[in-house]
C-alpha atoms as a PDB file:
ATOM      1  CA  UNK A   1     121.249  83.716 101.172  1.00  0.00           C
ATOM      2  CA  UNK A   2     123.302  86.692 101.377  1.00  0.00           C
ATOM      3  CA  UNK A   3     122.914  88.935 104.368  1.00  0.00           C
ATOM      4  CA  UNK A   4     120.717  92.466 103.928  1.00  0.00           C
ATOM      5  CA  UNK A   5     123.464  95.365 103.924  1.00  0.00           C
ATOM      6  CA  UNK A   6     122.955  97.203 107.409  1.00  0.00           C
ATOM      7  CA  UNK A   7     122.432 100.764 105.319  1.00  0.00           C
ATOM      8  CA  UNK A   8     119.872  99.113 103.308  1.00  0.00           C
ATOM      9  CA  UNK A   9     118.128  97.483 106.506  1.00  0.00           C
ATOM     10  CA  UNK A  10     117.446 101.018 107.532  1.00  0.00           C
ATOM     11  CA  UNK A  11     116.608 102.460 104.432  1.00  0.00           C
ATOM     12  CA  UNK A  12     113.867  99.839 104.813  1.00  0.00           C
ATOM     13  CA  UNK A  13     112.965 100.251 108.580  1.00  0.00           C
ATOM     14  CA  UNK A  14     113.121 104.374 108.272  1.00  0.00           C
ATOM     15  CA  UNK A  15     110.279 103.493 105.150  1.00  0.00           C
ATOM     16  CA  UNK A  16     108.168 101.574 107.076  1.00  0.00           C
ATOM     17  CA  UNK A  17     108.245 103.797 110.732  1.00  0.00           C
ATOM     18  CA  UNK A  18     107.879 106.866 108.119  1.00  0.00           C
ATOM     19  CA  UNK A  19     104.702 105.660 106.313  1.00  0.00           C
ATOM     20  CA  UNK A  20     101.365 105.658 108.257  1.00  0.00           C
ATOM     21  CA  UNK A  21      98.306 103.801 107.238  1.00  0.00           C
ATOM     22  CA  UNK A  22      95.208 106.547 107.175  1.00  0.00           C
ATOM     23  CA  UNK A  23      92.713 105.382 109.169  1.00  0.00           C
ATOM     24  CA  UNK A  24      94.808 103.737 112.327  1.00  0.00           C
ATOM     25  CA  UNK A  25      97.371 106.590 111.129  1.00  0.00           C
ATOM     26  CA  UNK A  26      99.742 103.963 113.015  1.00  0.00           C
ATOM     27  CA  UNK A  27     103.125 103.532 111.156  1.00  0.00           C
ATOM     28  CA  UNK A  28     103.256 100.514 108.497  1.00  0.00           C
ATOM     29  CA  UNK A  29     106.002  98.790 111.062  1.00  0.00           C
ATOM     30  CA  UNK A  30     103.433  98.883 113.959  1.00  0.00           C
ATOM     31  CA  UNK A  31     100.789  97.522 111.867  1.00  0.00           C
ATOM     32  CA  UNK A  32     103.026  94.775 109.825  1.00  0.00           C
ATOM     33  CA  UNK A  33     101.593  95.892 106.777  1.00  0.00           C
ATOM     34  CA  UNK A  34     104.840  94.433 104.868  1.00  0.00           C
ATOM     35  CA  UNK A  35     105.613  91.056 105.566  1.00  0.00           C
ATOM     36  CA  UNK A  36     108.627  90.804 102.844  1.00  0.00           C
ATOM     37  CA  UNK A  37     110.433  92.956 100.885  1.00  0.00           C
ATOM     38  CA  UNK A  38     112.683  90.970  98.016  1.00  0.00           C
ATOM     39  CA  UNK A  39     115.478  93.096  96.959  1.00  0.00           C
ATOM     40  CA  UNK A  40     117.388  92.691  93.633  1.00  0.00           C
ATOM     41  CA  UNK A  41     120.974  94.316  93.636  1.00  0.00           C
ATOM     42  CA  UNK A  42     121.939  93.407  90.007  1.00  0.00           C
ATOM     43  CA  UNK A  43     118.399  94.379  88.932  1.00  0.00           C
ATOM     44  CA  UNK A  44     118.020  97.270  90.855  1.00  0.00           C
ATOM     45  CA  UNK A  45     114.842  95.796  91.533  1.00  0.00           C
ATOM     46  CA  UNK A  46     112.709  96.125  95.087  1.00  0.00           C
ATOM     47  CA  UNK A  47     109.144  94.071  95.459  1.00  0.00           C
ATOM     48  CA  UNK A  48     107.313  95.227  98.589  1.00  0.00           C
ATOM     49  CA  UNK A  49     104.371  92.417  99.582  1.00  0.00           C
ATOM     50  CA  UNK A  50     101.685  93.903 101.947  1.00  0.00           C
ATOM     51  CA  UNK A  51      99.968  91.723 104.566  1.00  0.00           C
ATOM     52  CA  UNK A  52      96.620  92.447 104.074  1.00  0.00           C
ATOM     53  CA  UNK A  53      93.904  90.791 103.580  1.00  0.00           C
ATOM     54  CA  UNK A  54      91.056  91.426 100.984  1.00  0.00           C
ATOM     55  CA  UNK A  55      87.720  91.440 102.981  1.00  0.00           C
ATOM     56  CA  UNK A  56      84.451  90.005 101.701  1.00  0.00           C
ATOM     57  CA  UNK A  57      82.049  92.404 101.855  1.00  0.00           C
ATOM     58  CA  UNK A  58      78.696  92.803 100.507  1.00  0.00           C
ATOM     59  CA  UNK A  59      78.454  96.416 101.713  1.00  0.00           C
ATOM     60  CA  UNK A  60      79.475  97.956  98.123  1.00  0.00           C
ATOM     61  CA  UNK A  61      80.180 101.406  99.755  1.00  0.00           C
ATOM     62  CA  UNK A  62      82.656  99.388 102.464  1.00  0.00           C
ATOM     63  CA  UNK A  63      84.280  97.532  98.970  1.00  0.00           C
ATOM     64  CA  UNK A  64      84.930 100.572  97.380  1.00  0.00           C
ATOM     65  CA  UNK A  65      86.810 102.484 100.831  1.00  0.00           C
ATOM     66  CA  UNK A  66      88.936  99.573 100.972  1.00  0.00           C
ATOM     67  CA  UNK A  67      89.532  99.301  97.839  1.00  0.00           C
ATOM     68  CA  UNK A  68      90.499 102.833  97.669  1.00  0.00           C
ATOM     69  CA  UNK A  69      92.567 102.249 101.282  1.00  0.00           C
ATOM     70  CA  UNK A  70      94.738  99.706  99.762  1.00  0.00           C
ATOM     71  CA  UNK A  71      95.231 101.641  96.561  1.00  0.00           C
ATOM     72  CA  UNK A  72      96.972 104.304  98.436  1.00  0.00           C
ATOM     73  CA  UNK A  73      99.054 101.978 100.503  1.00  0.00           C
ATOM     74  CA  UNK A  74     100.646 100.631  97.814  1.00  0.00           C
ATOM     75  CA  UNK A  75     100.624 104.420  96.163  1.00  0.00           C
ATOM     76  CA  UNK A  76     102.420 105.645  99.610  1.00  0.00           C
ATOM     77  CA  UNK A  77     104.728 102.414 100.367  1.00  0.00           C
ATOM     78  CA  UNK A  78     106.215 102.495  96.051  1.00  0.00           C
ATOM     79  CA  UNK A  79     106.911 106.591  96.540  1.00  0.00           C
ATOM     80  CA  UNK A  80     108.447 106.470  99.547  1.00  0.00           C
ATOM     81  CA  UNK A  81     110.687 103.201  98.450  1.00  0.00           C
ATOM     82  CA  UNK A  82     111.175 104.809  95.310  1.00  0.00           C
ATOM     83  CA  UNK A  83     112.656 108.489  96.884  1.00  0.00           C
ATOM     84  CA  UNK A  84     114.902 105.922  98.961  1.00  0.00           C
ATOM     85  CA  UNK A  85     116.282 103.858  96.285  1.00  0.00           C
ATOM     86  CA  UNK A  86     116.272 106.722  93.179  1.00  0.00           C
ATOM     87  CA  UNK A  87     116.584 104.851  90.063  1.00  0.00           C
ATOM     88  CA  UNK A  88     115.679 101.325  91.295  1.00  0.00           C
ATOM     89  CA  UNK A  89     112.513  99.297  89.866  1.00  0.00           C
ATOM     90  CA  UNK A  90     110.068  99.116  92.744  1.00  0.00           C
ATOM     91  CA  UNK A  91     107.275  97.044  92.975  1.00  0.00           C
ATOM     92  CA  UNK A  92     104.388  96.683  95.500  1.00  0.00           C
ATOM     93  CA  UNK A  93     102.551  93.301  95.110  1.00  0.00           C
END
């Protein structure tokens, strides 16, 4: 496996200290919200995959906020990948 250009390691780290989850409001890199990101050179493709974990609630209000919590983590982590690598495919799975 080819070795992560250092430019684009920091493109990724900058990303992740940047971003901060809303409720913690602790940066995605403290938390380890990300625990891969693939990236695709010839594709100009980027996949993000969060660490999280969906809980089981039975409190329907509790579903919905994180439900709506993880919505805009993945809203927040594809913008701010996406303003970093203009043109490139980005993905948040």
């Amino acid at each position: 496996m080819k070795e992560l250009d250092l430019s684009v390691r920091q493109k990724f780290d900058s990303v992740l200290d940047r971003l901060k989850e809303p409720q913690s409001e602790l940066s995605f890199a403290e938390l380890g919200l990300v625990k891969k990101i693939s990236y695709h050179e010839p594709e100009k493709t980027i996949v993000a995959y969060l660490d999280v974990l969906t809980p089981r609630l039975e409190c329907m209000a509790c579903s919905a906020v994180n439900g709506f919590v993880l919505g805009t983590l993945e809203r927040d982590l594809k913008v701010a990948l996406e303003a970093e690598f203009p043109g490139w495919i980005v993905k948040v799975e």
